[in-house]
Structure formats: structure tokens, C-alpha cells
C-alpha atoms as a PDB file:
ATOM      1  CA  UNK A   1     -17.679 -58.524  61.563  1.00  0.00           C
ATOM      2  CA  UNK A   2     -17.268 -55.197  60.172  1.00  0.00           C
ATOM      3  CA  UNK A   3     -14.478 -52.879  61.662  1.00  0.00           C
ATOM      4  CA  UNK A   4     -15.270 -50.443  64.677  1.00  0.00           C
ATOM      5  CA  UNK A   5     -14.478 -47.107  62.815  1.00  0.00           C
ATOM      6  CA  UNK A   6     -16.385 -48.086  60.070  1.00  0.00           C
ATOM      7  CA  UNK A   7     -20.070 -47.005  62.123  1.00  0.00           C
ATOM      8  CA  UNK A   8     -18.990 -43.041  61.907  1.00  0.00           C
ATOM      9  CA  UNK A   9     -20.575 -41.315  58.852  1.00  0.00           C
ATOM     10  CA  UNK A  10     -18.320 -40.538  56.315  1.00  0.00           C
ATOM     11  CA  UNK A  11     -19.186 -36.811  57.128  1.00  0.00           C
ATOM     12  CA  UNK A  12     -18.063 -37.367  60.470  1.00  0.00           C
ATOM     13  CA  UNK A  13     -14.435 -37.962  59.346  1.00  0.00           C
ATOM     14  CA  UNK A  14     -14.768 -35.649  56.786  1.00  0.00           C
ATOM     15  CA  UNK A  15     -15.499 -33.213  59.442  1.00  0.00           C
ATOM     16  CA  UNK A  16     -13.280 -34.619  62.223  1.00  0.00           C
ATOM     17  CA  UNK A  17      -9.522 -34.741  59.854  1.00  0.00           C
ATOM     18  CA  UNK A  18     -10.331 -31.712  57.038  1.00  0.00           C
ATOM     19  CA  UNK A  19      -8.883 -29.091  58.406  1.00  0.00           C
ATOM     20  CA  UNK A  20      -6.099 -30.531  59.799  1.00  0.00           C
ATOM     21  CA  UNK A  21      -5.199 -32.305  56.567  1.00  0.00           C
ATOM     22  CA  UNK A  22      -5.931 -29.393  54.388  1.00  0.00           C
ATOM     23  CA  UNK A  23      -3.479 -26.956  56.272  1.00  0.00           C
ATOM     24  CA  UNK A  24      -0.845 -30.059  56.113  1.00  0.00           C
ATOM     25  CA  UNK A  25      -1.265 -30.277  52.343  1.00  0.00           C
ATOM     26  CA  UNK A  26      -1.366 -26.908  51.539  1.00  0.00           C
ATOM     27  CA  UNK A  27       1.995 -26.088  53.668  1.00  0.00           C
ATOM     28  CA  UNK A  28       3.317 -28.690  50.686  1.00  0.00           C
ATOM     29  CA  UNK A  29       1.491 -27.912  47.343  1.00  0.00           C
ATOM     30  CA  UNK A  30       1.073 -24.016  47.991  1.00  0.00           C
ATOM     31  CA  UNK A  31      -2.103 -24.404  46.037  1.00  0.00           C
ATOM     32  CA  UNK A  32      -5.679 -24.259  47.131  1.00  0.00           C
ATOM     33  CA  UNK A  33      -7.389 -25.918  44.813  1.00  0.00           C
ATOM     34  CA  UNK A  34      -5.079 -28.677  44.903  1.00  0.00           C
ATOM     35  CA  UNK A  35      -5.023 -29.227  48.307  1.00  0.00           C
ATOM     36  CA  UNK A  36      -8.539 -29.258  48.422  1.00  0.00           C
ATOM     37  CA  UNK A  37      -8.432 -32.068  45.526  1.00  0.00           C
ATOM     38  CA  UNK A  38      -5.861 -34.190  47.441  1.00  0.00           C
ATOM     39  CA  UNK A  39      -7.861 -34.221  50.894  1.00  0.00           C
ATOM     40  CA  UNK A  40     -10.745 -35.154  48.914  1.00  0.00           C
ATOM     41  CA  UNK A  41      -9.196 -37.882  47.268  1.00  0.00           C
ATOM     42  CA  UNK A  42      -7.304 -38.567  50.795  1.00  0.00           C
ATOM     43  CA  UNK A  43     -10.117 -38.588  52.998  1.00  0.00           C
ATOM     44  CA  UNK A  44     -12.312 -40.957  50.355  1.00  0.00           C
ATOM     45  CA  UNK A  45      -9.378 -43.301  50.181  1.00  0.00           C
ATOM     46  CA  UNK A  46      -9.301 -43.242  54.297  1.00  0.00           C
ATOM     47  CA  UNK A  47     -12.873 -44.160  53.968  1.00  0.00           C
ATOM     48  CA  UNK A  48     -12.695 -46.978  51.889  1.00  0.00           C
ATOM     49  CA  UNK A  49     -10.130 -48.533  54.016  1.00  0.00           C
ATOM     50  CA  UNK A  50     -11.849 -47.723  57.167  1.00  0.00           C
ATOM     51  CA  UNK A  51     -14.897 -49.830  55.515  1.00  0.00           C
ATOM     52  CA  UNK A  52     -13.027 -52.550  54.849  1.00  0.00           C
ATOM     53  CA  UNK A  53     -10.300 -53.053  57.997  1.00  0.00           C
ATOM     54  CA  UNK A  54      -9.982 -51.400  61.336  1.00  0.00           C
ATOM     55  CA  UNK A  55      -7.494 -48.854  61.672  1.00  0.00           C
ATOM     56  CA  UNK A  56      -6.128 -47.403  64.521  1.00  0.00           C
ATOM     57  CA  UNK A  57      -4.566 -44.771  65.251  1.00  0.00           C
ATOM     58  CA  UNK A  58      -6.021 -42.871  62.109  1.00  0.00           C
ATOM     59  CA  UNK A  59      -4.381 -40.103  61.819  1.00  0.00           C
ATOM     60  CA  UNK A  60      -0.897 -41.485  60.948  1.00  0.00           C
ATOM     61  CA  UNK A  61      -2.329 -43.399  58.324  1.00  0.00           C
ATOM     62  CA  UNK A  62      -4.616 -40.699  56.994  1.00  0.00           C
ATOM     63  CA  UNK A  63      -1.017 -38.833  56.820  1.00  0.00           C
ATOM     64  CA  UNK A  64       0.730 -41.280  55.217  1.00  0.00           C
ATOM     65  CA  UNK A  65      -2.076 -40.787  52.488  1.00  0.00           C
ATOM     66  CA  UNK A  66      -2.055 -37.302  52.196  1.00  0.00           C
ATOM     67  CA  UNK A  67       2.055 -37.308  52.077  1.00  0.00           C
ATOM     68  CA  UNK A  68       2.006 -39.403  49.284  1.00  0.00           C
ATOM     69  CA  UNK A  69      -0.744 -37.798  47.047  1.00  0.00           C
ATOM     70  CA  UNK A  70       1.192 -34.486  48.333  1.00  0.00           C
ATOM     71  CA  UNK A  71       4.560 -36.033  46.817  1.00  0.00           C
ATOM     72  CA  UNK A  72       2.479 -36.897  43.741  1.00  0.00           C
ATOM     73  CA  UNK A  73       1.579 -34.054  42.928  1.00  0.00           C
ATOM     74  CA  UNK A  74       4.681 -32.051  43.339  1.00  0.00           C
ATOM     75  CA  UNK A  75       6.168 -34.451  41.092  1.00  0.00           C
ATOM     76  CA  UNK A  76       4.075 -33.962  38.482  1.00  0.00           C
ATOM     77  CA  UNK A  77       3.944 -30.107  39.006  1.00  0.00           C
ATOM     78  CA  UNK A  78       7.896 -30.377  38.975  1.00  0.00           C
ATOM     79  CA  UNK A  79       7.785 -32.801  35.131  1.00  0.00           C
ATOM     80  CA  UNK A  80       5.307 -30.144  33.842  1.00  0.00           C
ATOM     81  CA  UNK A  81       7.615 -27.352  34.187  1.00  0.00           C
ATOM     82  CA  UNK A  82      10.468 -29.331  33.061  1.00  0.00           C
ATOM     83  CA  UNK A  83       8.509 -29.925  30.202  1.00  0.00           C
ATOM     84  CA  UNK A  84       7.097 -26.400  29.995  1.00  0.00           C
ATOM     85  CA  UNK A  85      10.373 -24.812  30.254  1.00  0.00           C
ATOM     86  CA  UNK A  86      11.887 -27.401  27.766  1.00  0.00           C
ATOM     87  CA  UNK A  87       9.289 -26.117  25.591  1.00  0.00           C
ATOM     88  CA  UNK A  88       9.681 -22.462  26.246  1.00  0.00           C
ATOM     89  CA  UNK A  89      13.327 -22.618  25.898  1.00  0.00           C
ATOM     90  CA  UNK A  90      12.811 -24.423  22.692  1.00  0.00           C
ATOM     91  CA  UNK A  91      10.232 -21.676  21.498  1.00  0.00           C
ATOM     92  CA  UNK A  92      12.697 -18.896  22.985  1.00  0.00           C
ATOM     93  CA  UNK A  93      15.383 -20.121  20.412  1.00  0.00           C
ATOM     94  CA  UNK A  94      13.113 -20.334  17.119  1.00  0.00           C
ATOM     95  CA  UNK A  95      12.047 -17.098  18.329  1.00  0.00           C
ATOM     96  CA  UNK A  96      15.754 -15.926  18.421  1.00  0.00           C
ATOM     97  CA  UNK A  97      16.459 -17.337  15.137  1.00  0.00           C
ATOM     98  CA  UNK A  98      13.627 -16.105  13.365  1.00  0.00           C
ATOM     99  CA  UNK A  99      14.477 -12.497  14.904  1.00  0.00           C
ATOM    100  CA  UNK A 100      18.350 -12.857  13.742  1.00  0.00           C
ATOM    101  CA  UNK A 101      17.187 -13.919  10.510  1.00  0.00           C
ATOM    102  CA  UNK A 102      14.863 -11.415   9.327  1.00  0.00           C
ATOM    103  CA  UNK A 103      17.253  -8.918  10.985  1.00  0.00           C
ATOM    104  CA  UNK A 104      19.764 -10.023   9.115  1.00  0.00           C
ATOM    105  CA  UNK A 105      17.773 -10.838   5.518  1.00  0.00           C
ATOM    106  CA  UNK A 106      17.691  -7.788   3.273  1.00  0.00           C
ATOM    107  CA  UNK A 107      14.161  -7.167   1.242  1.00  0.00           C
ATOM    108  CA  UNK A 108      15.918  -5.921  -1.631  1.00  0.00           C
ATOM    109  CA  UNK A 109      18.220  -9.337  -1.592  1.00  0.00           C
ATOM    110  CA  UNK A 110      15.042 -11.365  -1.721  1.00  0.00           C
ATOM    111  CA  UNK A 111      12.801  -9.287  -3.832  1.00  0.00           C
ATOM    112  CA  UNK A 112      15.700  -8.542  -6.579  1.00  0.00           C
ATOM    113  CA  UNK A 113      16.080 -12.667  -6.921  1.00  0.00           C
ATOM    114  CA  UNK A 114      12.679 -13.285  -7.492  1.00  0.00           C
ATOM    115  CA  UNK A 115      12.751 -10.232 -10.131  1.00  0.00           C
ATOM    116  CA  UNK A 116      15.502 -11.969 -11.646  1.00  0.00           C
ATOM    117  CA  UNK A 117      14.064 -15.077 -11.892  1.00  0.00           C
ATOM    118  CA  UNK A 118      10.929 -13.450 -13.996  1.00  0.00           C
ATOM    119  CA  UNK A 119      13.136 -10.998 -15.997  1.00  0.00           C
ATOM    120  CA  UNK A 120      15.176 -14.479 -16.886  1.00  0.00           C
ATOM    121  CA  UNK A 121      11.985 -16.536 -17.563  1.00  0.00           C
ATOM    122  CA  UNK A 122      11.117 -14.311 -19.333  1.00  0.00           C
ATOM    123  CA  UNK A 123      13.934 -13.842 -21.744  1.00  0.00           C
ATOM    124  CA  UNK A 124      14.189 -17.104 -22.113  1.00  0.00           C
ATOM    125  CA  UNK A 125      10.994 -17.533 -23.465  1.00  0.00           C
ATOM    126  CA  UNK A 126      11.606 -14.883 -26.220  1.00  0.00           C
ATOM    127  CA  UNK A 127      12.043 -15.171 -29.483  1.00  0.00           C
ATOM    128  CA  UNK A 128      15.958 -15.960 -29.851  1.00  0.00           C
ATOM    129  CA  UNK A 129      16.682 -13.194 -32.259  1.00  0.00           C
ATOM    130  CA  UNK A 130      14.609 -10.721 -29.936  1.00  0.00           C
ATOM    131  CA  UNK A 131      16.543 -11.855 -26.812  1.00  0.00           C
ATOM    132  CA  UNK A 132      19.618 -11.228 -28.628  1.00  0.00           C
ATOM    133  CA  UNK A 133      18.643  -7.739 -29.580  1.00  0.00           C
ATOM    134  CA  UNK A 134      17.146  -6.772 -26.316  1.00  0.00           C
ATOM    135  CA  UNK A 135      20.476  -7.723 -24.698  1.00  0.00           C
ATOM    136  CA  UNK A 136      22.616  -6.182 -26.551  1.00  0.00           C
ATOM    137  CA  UNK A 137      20.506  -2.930 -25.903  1.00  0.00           C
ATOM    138  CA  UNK A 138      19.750  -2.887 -22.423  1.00  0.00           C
ATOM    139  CA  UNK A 139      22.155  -4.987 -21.003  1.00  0.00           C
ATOM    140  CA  UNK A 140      25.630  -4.409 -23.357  1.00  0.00           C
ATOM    141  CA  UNK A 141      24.394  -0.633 -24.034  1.00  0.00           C
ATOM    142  CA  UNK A 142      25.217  -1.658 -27.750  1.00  0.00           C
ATOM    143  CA  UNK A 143      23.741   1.351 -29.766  1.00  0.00           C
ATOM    144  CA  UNK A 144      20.826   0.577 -31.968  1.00  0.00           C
ATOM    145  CA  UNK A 145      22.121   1.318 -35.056  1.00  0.00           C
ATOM    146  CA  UNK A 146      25.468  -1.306 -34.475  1.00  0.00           C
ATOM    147  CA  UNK A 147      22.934  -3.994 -33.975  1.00  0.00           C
ATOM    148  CA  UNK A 148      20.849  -2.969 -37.050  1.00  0.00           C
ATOM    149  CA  UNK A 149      24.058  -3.953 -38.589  1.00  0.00           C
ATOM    150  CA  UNK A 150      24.965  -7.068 -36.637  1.00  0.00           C
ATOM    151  CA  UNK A 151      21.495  -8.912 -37.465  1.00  0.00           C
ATOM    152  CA  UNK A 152      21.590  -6.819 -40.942  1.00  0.00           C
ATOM    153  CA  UNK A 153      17.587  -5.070 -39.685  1.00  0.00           C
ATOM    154  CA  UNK A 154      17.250  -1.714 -39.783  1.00  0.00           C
ATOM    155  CA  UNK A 155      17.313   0.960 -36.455  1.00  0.00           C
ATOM    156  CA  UNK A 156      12.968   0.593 -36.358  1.00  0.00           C
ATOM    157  CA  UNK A 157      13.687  -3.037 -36.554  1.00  0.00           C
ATOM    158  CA  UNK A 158      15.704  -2.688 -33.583  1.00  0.00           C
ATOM    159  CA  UNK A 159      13.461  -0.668 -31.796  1.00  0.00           C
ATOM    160  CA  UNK A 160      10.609  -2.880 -32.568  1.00  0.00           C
ATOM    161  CA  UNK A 161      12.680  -6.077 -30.790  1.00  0.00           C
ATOM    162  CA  UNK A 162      13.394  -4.143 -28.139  1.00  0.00           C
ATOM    163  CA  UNK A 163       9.652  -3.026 -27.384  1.00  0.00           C
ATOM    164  CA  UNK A 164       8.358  -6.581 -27.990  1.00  0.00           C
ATOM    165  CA  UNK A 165      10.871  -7.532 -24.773  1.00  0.00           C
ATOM    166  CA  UNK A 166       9.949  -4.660 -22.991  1.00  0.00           C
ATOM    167  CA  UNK A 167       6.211  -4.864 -22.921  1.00  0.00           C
ATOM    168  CA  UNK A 168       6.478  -8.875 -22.276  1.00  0.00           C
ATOM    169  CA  UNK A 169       8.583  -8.070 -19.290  1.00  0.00           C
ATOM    170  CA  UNK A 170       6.249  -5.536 -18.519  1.00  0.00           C
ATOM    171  CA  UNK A 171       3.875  -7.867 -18.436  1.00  0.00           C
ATOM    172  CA  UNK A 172       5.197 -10.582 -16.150  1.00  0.00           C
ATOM    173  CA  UNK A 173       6.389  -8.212 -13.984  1.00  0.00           C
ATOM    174  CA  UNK A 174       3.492  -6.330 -13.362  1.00  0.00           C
ATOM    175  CA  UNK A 175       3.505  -6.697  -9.498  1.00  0.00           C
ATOM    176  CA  UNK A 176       6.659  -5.358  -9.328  1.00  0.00           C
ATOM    177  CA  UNK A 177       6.208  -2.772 -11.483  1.00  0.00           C
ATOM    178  CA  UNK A 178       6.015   0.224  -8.877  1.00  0.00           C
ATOM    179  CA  UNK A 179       9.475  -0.652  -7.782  1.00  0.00           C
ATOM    180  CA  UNK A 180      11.020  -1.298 -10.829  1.00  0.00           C
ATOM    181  CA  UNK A 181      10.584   1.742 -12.620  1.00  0.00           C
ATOM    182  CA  UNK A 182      13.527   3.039 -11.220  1.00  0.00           C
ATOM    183  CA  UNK A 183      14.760   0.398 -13.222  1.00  0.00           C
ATOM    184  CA  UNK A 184      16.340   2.315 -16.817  1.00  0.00           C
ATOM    185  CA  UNK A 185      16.451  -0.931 -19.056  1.00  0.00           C
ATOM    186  CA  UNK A 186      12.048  -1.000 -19.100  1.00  0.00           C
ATOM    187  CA  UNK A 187      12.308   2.780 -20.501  1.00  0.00           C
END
């Protein structure tokens, strides 16, 4: 024997408990669209059940429903912006770091190490005796004719050394270049 309710067209009850249930859930989720979903999903469920036991008085149980798919959803609404504002918080403060530390990182700091690294690379892989030379120039000021003596070359000698390291630094440090000739030791 198939319960009593059961007879009424679904779009019967559809039409009899919408509104009703609508203006209940919405009072709750403060969302259209989601209210709409959850009286959908309400009024199927009271369906099924009405198809497969009699239930009377309907509305409490159609309630009972709609509170608990209500309560569902706020839940989840309310562990998605937990999560969202764990995640924006957590964005907020890589944002603040990154903003500290470029504020507080100075271009010149960064660019003169890497310049350092070449101009060191670069010495290194010099001749020794040209290294030497080149050093004692541009980095000891030693005048060219005192290190003519010290490596017993003469001044042109000296000079030529000293060019050798100047256009191989030149050369690796071509991308610098337009900053660096401020720089007196590549004159």
C-alpha cells in the first residue's frame, strides 16, 4: 500500500511548501542562490520520503530538512572563510615581507656583489704575472714605472698588462658597462 501523500504531484508540493521554505532559508543563508539550491534539494528529499512512507504533519519534517541543509551550509560557508582568511592572512604576510625586503635591499648592494664576483672571476683567470701588475696599478695605485722595476719589464710593458686586464674586464662586464664607467680603475 503506498502512502496517502504520495498521490499529490511532485509540483503540487513544490508549489504548496516553496515559498514558505525559501523565505525560511534565506532568513538563514542570506543568499539567493543558495537558498534556492537548498529548497530544491529540500523539497526533492521531502519527495522521496513522501514516496516511500506517510508523513504527517509535513511541514515540521520538511523543516527539519531545510534546518539542517541550512546548518550545512553555513558551516561550510563559515570553514571556507576560515580557510580563505587563513590564506589571505598568510598571503598578507609574504606580501609584508617581500615589501620590507625590497624596501630595505639596496640595488647598489646587490648589483656591486655581482660586479665583484665578475671583476674577481675575472682576475682570477688572468695570467698570474698580469693580475699582479694590474693590481698593483689599479688597486695599490703603485706607479707604473715602480712595477717596471718590481717584475724587471719596462713602463710599455706595464701598460701593456694593464690593458690586457682592462679590455678582458671590459669584456665580461659588458652589461654593466654603462654603470661602471664611473668606475676610474677601467680608464
Amino acid at each position: 500500500m503506498m502512502p496517502a501523500y504520495s498521490v499529490k504531484s511532485f509540483n503540487e508540493m513544490y508549489n504548496s511548501f516553496y515559498r514558505k521554505s525559501f523565505l525560511y532559508v534565506k532568513s538563514y543563508v542570506h543568499d539567493d542562490m543558495a537558498a534556492e539550491d537548498i529548497v530544491s534539494e529540500s523539497l526533492i528529499k521531502l519527495w522521496q520520503h513522501l514516496r516511500q512512507q506517510t508523513i504527517d504533519p509535513i511541514p515540521p519534517f520538511l523543516f527539519t530538512i531545510l534546518k539542517n541543509r541550512s546548518l550545512d551550509y553555513l558551516k561550510h560557508q563559515a570553514v571556507t572563510r576560515s580557510v580563505h582568511s587563513q590564506i589571505s592572512e598568510t598571503l598578507n604576510r609574504e606580501l609584508q615581507i617581500r615589501t620590507t625586503t625590497l624596501e630595505m635591499s639596496d640595488p647598489t648592494d646587490v648589483f656591486s656583489i655581482e660586479v665583484i664576483q665578475i671583476i674577481e672571476s675575472t682576475l682570477n683567470s688572468l695570467p698570474e704575472k698580469t693580475r699582479e701588475i694590474f693590481k698593483l696599478s689599479k688597486f695599490g695605485n703603485t706607479p707604473h714605472k715602480e712595477i717596471a722595476e718590481m717584475f724587471n719589464i719596462t713602463v710599455k710593458g706595464v701598460d701593456y698588462h694593464v690593458s690586457q686586464s682592462v679590455s678582458e674586464l671590459r669584456r665580461a662586464l659588458k652589461d654593466y658597462l654603462p654603470m661602471l664607467s664611473v668606475l676610474t680603475f677601467l680608464n
